[in-house]
Protein backbone atom coordinates (compact mmCIF):
# COMPACT_ATOMS: atom_id res chain seq x y z
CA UNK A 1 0.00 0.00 0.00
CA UNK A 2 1.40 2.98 -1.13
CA UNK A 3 -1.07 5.99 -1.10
CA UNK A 4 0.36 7.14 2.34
CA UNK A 5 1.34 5.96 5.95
CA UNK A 6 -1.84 4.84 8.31
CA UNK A 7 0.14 5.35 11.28
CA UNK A 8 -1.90 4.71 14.05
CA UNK A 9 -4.95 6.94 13.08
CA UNK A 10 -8.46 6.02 14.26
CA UNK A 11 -11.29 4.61 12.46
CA UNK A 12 -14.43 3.03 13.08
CA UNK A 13 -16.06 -0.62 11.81
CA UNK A 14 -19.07 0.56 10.83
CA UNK A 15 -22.74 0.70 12.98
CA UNK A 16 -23.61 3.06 15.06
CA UNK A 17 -27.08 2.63 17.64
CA UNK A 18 -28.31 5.77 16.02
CA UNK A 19 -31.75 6.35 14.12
CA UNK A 20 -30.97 9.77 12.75
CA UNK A 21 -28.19 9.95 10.11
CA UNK A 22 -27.36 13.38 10.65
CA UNK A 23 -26.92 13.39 14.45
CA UNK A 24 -24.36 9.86 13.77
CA UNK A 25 -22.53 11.37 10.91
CA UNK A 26 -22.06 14.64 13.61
CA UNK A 27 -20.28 11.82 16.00
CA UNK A 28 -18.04 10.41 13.26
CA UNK A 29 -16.72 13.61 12.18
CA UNK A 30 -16.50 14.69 15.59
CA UNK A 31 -13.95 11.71 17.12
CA UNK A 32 -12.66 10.62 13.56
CA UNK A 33 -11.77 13.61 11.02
CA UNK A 34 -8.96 11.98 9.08
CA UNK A 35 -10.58 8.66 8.24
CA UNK A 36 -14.23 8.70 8.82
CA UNK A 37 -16.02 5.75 8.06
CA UNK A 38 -19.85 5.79 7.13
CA UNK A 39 -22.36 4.95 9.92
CA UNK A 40 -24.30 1.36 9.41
CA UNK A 41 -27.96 2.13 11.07
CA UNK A 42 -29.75 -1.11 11.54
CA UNK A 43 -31.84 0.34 14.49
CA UNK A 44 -33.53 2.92 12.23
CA UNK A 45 -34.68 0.09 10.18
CA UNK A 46 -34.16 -3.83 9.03
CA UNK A 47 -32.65 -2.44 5.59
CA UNK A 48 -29.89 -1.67 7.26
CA UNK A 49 -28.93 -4.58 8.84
CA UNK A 50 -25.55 -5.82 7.37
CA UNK A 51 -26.90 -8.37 5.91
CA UNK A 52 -30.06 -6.77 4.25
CA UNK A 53 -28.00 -3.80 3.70
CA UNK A 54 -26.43 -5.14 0.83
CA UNK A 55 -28.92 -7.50 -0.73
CA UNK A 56 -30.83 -5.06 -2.79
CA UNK A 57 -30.71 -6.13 -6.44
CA UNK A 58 -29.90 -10.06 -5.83
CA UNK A 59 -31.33 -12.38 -7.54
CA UNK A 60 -34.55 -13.93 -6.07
CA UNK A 61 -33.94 -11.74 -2.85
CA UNK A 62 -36.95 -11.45 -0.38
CA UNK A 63 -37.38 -9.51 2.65
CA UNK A 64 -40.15 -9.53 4.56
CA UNK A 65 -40.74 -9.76 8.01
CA UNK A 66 -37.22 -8.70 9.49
CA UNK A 67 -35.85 -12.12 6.98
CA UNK A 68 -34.02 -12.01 4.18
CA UNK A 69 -33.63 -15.05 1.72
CA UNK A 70 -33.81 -16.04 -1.62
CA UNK A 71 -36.73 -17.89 -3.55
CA UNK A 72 -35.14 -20.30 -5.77
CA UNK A 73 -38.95 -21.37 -6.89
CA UNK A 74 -38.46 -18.30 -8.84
CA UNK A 75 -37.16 -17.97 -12.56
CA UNK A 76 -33.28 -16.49 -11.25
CA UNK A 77 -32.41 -16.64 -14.81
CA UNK A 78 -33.06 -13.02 -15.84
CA UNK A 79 -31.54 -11.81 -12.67
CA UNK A 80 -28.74 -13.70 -12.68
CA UNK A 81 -27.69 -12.72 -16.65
CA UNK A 82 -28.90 -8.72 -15.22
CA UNK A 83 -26.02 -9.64 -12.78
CA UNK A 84 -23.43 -10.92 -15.44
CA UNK A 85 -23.88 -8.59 -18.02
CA UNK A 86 -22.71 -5.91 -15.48
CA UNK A 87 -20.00 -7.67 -13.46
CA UNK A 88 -18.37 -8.27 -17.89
CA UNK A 89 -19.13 -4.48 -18.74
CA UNK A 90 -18.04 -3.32 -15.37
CA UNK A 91 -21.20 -1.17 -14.51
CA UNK A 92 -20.54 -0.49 -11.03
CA UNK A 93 -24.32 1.38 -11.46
CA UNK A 94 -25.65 -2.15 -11.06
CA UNK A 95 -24.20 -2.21 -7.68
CA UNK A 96 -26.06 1.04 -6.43
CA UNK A 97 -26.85 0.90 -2.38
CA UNK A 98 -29.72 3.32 -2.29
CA UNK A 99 -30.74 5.34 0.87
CA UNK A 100 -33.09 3.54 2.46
CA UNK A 101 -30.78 0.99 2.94
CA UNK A 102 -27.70 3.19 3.70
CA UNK A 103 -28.56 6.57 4.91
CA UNK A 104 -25.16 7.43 6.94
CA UNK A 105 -23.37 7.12 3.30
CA UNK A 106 -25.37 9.71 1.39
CA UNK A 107 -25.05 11.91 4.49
CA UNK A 108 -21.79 11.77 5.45
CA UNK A 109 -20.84 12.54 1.77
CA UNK A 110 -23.09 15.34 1.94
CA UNK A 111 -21.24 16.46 5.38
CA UNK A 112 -18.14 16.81 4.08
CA UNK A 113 -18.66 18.83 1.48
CA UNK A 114 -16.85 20.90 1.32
CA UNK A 115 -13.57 18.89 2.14
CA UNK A 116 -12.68 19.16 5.30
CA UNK A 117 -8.44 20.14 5.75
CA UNK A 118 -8.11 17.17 8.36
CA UNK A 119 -9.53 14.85 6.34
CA UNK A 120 -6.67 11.63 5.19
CA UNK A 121 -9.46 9.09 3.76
CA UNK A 122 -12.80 7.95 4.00
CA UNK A 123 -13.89 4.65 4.90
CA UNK A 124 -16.37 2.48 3.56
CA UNK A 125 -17.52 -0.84 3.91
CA UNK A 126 -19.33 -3.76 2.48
CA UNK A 127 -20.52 -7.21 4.08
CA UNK A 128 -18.25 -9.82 2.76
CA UNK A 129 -19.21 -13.10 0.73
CA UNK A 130 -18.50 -15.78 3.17
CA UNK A 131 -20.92 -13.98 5.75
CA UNK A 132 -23.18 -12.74 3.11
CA UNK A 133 -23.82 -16.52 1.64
CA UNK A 134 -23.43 -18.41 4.59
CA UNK A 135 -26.28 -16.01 6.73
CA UNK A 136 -28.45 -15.66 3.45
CA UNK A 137 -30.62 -18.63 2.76
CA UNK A 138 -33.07 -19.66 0.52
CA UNK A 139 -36.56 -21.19 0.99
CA UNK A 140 -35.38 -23.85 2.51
CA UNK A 141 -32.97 -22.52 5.09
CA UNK A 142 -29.86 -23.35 3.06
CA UNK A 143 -27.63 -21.10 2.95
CA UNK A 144 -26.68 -19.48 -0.43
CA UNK A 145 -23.07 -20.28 -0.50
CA UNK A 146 -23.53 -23.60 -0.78
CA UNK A 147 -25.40 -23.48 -4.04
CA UNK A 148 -22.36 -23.24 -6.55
CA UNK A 149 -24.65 -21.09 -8.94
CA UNK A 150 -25.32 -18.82 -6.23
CA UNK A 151 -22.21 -18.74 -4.52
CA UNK A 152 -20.75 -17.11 -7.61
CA UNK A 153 -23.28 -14.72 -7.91
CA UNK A 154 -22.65 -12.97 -4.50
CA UNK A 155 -19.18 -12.38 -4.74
CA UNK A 156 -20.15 -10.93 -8.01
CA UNK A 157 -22.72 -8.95 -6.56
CA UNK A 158 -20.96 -7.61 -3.89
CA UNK A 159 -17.90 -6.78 -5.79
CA UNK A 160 -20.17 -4.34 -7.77
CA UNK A 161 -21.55 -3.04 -4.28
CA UNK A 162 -17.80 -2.86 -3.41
CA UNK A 163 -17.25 -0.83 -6.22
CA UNK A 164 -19.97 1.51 -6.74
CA UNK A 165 -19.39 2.98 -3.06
CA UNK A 166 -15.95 3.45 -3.48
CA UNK A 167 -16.74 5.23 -6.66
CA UNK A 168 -18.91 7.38 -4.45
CA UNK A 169 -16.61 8.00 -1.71
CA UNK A 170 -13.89 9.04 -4.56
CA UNK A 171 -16.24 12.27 -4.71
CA UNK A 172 -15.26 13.11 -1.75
CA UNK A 173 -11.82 12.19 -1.27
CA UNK A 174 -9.13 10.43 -3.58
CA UNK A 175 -8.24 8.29 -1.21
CA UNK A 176 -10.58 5.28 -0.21
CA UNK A 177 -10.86 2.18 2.41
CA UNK A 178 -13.28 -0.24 1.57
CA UNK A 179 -13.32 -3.20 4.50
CA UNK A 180 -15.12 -6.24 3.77
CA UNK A 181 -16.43 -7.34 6.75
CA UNK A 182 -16.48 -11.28 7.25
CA UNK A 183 -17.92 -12.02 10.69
CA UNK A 184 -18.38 -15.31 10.18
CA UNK A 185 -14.98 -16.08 9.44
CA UNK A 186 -14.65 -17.14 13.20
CA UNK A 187 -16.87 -19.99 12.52
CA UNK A 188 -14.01 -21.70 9.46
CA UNK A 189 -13.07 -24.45 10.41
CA UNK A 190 -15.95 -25.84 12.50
CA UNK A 191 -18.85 -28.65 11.90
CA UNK A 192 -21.00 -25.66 11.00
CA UNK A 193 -19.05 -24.60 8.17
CA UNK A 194 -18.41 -26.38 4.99
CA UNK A 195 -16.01 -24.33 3.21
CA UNK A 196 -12.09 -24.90 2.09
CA UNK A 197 -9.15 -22.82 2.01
CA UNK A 198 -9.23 -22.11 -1.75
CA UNK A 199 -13.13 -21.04 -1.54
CA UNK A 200 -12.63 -18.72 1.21
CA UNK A 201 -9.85 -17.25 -0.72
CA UNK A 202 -11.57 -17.03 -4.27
CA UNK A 203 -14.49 -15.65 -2.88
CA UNK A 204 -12.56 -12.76 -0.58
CA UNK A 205 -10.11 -12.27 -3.83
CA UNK A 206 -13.55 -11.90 -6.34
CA UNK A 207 -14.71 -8.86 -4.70
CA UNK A 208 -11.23 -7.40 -3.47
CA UNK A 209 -10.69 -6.88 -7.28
CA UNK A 210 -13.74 -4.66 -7.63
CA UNK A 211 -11.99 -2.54 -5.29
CA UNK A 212 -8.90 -0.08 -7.29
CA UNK A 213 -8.37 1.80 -3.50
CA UNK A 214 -7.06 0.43 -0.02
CA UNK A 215 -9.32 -2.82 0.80
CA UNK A 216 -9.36 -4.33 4.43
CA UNK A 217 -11.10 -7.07 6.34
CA UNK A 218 -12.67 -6.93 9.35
CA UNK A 219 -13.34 -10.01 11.65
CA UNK A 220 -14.24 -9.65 15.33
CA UNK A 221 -13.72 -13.58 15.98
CA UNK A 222 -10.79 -16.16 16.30
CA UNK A 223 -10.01 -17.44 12.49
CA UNK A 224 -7.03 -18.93 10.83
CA UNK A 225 -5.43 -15.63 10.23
CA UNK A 226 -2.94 -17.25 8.32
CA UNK A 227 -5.98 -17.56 5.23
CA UNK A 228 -6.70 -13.80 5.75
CA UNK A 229 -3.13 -12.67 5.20
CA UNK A 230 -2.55 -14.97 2.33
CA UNK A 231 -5.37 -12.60 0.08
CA UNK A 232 -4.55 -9.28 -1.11
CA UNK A 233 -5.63 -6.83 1.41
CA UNK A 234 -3.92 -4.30 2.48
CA UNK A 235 -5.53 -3.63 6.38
CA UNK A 236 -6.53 -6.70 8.51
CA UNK A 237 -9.16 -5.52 11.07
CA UNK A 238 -9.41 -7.73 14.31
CA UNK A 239 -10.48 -7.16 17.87
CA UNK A 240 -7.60 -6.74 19.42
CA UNK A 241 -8.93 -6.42 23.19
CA UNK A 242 -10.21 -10.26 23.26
CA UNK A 243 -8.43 -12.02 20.65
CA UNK A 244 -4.68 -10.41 20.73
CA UNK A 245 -3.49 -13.89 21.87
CA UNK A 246 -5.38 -15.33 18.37
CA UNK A 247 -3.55 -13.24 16.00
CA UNK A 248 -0.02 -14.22 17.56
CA UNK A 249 -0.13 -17.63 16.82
CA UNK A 250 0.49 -16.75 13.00
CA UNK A 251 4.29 -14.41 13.39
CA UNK A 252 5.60 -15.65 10.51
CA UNK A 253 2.07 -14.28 8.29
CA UNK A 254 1.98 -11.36 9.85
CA UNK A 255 5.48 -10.37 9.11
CA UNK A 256 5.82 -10.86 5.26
CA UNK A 257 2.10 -9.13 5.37
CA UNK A 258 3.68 -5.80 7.20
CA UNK A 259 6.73 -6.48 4.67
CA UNK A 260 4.46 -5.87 1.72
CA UNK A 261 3.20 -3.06 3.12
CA UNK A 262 0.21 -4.12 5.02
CA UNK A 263 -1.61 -2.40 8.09
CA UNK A 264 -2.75 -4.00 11.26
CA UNK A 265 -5.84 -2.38 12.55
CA UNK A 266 -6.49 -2.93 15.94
CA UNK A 267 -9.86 -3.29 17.64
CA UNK A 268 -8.43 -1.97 21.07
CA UNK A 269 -11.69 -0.65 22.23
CA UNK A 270 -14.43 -2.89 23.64
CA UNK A 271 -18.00 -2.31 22.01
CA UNK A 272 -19.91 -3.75 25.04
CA UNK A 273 -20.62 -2.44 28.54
CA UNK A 274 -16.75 -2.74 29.27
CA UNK A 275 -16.26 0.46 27.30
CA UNK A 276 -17.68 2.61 30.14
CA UNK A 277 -14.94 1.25 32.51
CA UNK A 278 -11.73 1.52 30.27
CA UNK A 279 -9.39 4.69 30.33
CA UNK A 280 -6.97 5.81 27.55
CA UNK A 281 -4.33 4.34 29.89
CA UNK A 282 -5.71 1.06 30.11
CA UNK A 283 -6.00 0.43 26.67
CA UNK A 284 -2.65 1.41 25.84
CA UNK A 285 -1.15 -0.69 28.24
CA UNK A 286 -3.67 -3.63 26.48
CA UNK A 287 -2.27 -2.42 23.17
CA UNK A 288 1.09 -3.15 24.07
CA UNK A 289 0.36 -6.34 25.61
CA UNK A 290 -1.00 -7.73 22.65
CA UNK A 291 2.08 -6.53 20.28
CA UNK A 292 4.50 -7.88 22.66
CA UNK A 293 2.78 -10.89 22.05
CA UNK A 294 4.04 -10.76 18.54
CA UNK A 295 7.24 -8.49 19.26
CA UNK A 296 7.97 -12.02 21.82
CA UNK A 297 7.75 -14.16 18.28
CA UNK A 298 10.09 -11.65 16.78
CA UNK A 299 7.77 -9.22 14.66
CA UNK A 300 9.34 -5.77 15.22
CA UNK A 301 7.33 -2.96 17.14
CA UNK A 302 8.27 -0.53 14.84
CA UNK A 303 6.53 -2.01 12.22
CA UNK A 304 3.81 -2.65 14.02
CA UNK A 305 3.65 1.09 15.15
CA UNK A 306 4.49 2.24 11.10
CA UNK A 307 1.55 -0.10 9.97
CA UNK A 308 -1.39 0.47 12.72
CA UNK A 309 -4.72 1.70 13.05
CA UNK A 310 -6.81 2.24 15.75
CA UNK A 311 -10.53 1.08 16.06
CA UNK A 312 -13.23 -0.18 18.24
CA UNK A 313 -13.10 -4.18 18.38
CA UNK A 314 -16.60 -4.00 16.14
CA UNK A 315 -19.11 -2.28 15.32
CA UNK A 316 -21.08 -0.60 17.81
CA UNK A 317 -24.74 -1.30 17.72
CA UNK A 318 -25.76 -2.98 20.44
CA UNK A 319 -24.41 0.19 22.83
CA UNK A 320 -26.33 2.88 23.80
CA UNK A 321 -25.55 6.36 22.44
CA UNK A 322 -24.19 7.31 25.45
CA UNK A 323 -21.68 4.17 24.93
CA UNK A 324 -20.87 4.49 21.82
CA UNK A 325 -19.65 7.99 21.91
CA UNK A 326 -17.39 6.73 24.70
CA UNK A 327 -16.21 4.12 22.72
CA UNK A 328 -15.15 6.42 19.88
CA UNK A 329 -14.30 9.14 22.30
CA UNK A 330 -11.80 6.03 23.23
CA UNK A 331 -10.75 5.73 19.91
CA UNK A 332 -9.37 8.80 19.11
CA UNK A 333 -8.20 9.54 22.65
CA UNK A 334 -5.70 5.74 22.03
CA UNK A 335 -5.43 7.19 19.13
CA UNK A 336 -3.60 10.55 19.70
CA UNK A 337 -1.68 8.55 23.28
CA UNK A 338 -0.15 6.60 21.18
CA UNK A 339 0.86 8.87 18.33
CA UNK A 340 2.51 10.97 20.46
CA UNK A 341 4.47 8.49 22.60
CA UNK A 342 6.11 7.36 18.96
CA UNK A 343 6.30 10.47 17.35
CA UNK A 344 3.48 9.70 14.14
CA UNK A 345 2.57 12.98 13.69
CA UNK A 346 1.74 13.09 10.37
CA UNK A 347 -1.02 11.21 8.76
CA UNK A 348 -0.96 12.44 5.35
CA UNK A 349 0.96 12.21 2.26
C-alpha cells in the first residue's frame, strides 16, 4: 500500500445505535476527522442490517418480516444474466446501495462537502461473501453459498456493491478504504461450516478486485489468520482487546504481510458495557500487551507502530448512544496517546 502511511490513526467498523443519520454522521466527524467511516444504522430500520444492507438487487432476494432469503422457486435466470452482463461491462451502477438501505453514506458525503483540511481518507464498507452466503438462505434454510450457482453470484454482486461505493466515496476524497467485513470467518473451520481454504480465498479475492483503493477485512472472531493474510488486502481488522493472543499464533504471516506493506488495525476498544470502565491508559497498556505478544515471536514494534490503526473491536450497535460515543471518544483519545508516545505525527501524504 502505497497511497500514504496509516500510522496509528483512528477509524471506526461501521454501525452506530443511532436512528438519525445526521446526528451519527455529527459523531463520526466529531472523534474521527482523518478517516471517517460511514455509519451502518440497523436500528432505524431492518434495511440496514448488514446483511439486508447489501442485498438489494440479488437475484430472487426477499425480505419480509425482518428475513431475508432467496426464492429459488423463482425464474433467477433473468436476474442472474442482469447480474453478469454488469459484473463483464463493469457497470458499477448495477451495484447502487440506495438510501433507504444506507442513509449514513449519502449523508456523510453530503457532510463533508466541502472537504474538510483534516480529512486523510474515508472509509467504507461492504458485508463480505463468506458472511453474506453463509447467513443468506433460501426457501429452505440453506444457505446461499452452498449453491455453486449462487455462490458465484454474491461475490459478483458484492464486488459491484464494493465498487460503486468506493466510486462514491472518490467524490469526496481520492483516497478510499473499503473493508469487507467477514464475521463469520470465526466460525471456518468448525462442523458448522463447509467451506475450504481455496473457496474462502476465491471468494474474498472476487470482490477485493472490484476494489482499485485500499481494501481491508474486518473479523471480530478467532479465524485462521494465516488464510486472511494470504489474500490481497492491504488492512486486517481484528479485535484486538479479546483475541490479541489469536492473531499471535500466526508471526511468521503477519510479518511478510507488514513487509508488503500491510496495516494491522487494531480493535483496542471494547464495544460492550466494558467500554464505560476503560481509560486511555488502560488500553494502551492492552495495546502493548497484545504486540508484545508478537514483538515475543520476533515481529518488530516498529513495524507494528508504522503499519497500525486504531478502532473499536466491532461495530457498535448494540451500545447505547451514550456508549458508543465513549467508545469512539476512546478511539481517538488511544489514538492521539499513542501517536505521540512514537512520534506519528503526520497522517498524510
Amino acid at each position: 500500500m502505497s497511497e500514504f502511511e496509516l500510522n496509528l490513526l483512528p477509524t471506526a467498523v461501521g454501525s452506530l445505535p443511532h436512528e438519525e443519520p445526521k446526528e451519527a454522521c455529527e459523531l463520526v466527524m466529531k472523534y474521527l476527522p482523518q478517516i471517517p467511516a460511514w455509519p451502518q444504522l440497523p436500528k432505524r430500520t431492518f434495511l440496514e442490517n448488514m446483511y439486508a444492507q447489501f442485498s438489494e438487487g440479488f437475484p430472487g432476494i426477499v425480505l419480509e418480516d425482518e428475513r431475508i432469503y432467496v426464492d429459488r422457486g423463482r425464474d433467477l435466470d433473468p436476474g442472474l444474466e442482469r447480474l453478469y452482463v454488469a459484473y463483464l461491462e463493469n457497470d458499477v451502477d448495477y451495484g447502487a446501495t440506495s438510501p433507504e438501505y444506507a442513509a449514513g453514506l449519502p449523508q456523510l458525503i453530503t457532510s463533508l462537502v466541502p472537504r474538510p483540511s483534516s480529512l486523510v481518507a474515508i472509509k467504507g464498507q461492504v458485508t463480505g461473501p463468506i458472511s453474506w452466503g453463509l447467513t443468506v438462505v433460501d426457501q429452505n434454510r440453506r444457505p446461499v453459498l452452498y449453491d455453486e450457482v449462487l455462490a458465484d453470484a454474491v461475490a459478483k454482486h458484492l464486488r459491484l456493491k464494493a465498487a460503486w461505493q468506493e466510486r462514491e466515496l472518490r467524490k469526496i476524497a481520492p483516497t478510499t478504504i473499503i473493508f469487507v467485513d467477514e464475521p463469520y470467518l470465526c466460525a471456518f473451520g468448525s462442523a458448522f461450516v463447509s467451506l475450504s481454504r481455496e473457496q474462502v480465498v476465491q471468494y474474498l479475492e472476487e470482490v477485493f478486485a472490484g476494489i482499485e483503493g485500499i481494501k481491508g477485512t474486518h473479523c471480530c472472531g478467532n479465524t485462521d489468520w494465516s488464510i486472511v493474510l494470504s489474500t490481497s488486502l492491504d488492512i486486517l481488522n481484528f479485535d484486538a482487546y479479546s483475541y490479541a493472543e489469536s492473531l499471535s499464533l500466526y508471526p511468521d504471516d503477519v510479518k511478510a504481510f507488514l513487509k508488503r506493506g500491510g496495516v494491522i488495525a487494531w480493535g483496542i476498544v471494547p464495544n460492550d458495557e466494558k467500554v464505560m470502565d476503560e481509560t486511555v491508559e488502560s488500553l494502551v497498556r492492552r495495546l502493548h500487551d497484545a504486540m508484545s505478544l508478537l514483538v515475543e515471536k520476533g515481529v518488530p514494534l516498529d513495524d507494528m507502530i508504522n503499519a497500525a490503526l486504531i478502532t473499536p473491536s466491532c461495530g457498535l450497535r448494540s451500545l447505547s448512544i451514550e456508549a458508543a460515543e465513549r467508545a469512539l471518544e476512546l478511539t481517538a483519545a488511544v489514538s492521539a496517546a499513542m501517536r505521540e508516545r512514537y512520534g506519528q505525527t503526520s497522517g498524510s501524504q
